[in-house]
Protein backbone atom coordinates (compact mmCIF):
# COMPACT_ATOMS: atom_id res chain seq x y z
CA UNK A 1 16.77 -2.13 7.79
CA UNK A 2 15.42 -4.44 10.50
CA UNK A 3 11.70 -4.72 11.67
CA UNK A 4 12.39 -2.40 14.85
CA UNK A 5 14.14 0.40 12.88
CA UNK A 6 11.05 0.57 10.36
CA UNK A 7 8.86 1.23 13.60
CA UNK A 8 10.92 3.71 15.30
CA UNK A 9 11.83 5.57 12.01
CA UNK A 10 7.94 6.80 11.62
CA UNK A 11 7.43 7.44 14.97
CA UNK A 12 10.40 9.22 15.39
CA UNK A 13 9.61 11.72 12.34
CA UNK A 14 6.07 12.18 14.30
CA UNK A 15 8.29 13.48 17.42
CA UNK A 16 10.00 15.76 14.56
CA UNK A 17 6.85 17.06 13.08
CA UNK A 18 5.75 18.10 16.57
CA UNK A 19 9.09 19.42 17.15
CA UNK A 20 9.00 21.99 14.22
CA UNK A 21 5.25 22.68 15.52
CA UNK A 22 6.57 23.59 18.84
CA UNK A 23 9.69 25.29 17.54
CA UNK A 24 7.41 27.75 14.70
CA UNK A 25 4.97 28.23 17.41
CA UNK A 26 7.68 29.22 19.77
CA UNK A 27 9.46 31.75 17.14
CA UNK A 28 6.41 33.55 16.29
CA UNK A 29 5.60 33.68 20.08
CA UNK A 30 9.26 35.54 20.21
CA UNK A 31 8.39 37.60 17.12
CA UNK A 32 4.69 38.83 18.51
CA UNK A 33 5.66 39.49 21.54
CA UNK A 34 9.46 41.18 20.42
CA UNK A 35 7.55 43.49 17.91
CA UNK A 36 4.45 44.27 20.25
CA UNK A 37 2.34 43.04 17.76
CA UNK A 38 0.48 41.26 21.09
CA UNK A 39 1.38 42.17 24.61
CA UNK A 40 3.60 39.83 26.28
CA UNK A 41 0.57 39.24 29.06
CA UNK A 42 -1.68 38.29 26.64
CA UNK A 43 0.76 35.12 25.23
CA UNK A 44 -0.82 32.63 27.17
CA UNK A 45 -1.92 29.09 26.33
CA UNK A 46 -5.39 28.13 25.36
CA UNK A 47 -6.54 31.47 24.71
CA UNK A 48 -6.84 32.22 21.17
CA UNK A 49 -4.23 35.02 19.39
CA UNK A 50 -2.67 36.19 16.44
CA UNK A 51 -3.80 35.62 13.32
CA UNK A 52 -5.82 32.03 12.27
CA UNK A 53 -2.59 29.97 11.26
CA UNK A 54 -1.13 30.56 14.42
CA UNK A 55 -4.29 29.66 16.66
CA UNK A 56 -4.74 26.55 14.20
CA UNK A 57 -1.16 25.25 14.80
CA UNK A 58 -1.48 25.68 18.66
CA UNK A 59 -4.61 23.50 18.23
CA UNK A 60 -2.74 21.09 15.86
CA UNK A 61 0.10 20.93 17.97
CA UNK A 62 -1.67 20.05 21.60
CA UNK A 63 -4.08 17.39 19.31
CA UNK A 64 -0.85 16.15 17.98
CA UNK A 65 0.72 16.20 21.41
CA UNK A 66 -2.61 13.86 22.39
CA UNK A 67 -2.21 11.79 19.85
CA UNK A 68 1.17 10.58 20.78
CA UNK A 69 0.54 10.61 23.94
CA UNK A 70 -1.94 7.43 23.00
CA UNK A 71 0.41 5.75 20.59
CA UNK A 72 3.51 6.17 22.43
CA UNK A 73 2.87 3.33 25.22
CA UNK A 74 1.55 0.63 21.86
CA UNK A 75 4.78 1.33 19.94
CA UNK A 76 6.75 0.54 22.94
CA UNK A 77 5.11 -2.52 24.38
CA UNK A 78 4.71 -3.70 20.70
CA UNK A 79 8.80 -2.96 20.78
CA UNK A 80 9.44 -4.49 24.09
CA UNK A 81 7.00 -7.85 24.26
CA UNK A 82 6.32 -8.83 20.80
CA UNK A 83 9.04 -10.82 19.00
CA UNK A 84 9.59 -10.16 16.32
CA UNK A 85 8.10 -7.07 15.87
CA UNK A 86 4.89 -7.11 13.21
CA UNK A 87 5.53 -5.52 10.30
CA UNK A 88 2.50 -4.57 10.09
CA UNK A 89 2.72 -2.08 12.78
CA UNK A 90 5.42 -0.37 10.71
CA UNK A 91 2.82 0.19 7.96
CA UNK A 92 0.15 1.37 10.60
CA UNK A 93 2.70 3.67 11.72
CA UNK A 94 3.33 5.13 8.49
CA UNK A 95 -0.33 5.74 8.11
CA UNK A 96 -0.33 7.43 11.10
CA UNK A 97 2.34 10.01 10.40
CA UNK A 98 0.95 10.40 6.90
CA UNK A 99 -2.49 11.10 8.49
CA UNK A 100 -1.28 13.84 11.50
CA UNK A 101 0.71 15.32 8.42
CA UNK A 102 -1.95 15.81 6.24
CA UNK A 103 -4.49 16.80 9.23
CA UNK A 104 -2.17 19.67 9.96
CA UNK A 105 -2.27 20.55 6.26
CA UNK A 106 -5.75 20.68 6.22
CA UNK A 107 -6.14 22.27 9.28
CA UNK A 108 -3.74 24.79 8.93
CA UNK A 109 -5.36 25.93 5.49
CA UNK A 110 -9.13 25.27 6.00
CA UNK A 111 -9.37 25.53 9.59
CA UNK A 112 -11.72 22.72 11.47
CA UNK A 113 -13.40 21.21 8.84
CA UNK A 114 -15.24 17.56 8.33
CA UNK A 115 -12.31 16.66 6.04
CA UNK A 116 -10.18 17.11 9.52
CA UNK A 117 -12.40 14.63 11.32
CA UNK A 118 -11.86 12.04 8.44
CA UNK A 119 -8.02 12.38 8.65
CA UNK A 120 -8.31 12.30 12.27
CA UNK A 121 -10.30 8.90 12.40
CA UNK A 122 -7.98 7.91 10.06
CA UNK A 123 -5.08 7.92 12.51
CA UNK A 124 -6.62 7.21 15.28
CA UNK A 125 -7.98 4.02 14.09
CA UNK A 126 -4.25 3.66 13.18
CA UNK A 127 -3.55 3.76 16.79
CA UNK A 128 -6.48 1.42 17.71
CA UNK A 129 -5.28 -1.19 15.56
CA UNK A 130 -2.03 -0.64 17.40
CA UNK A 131 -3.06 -1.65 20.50
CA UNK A 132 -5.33 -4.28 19.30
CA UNK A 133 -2.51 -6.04 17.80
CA UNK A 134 -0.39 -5.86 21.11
CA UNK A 135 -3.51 -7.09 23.22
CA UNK A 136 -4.14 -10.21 20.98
């Protein structure tokens, strides 16, 4: 596998993970709303409904949705002016995934938590590093 497929490949299973978010947040949407277990006027974003897991993955899901929003533009100026690409930014990559992964874990199952914060510095410094490495 070449240096540019082992930095797409993790950043690519991030746009996954936040695919299945959206996708399980959009079925039990369907299902609360098809079983009038919450009024169809009440569905909307950034108010708080349904049970815990389901107002924890909305919140994991927009913070994820944040998150790539400021990695996206340092994987793809690392792509497009560095060459070769570091490998290096593969591995930060992979620590990034692993980190959203596991702060969805954790959020999902102990709700906002200081262990959240940690996993969330944790992948953000991913992303700093990122960008540090395409600025230098």
């Amino acid at each position: 596998m070449n240096i540019s497929a082992e930095i797409v490949q993790p950043f690519a299973l991030f746009a996954l993970l936040l695919i299945a978010k959206a996708t399980i947040i959009g079925l039990s949407r369907f299902f609360f709303a098809g079983t009038g277990k919450i009024p169809y006027g009440q569905l909307t974003p950034g108010i708080p409904q349904g049970p815990r897991w389901y107002a924890s993955l909305n919140r994991a899901y927009i913070n994820g949705i944040e998150a790539f929003a400021l990695l996206a533009p340092a994987v793809l100026l690392h792509l497009t002016y560095k060459t070769p690409p570091s490998p290096s930014v593969a591995s930060l990559l992979w620590v990034f995934l692993m980190a959203r992964m596991l702060y969805t874990l954790v959020y999902l199952s102990m709700g906002y938590k200081v262990w959240c914060s940690i996993i969330w510095l944790v992948g953000f410094g991913a992303t700093l590093v990122t960008w540090m490495m395409i600025l230098t």
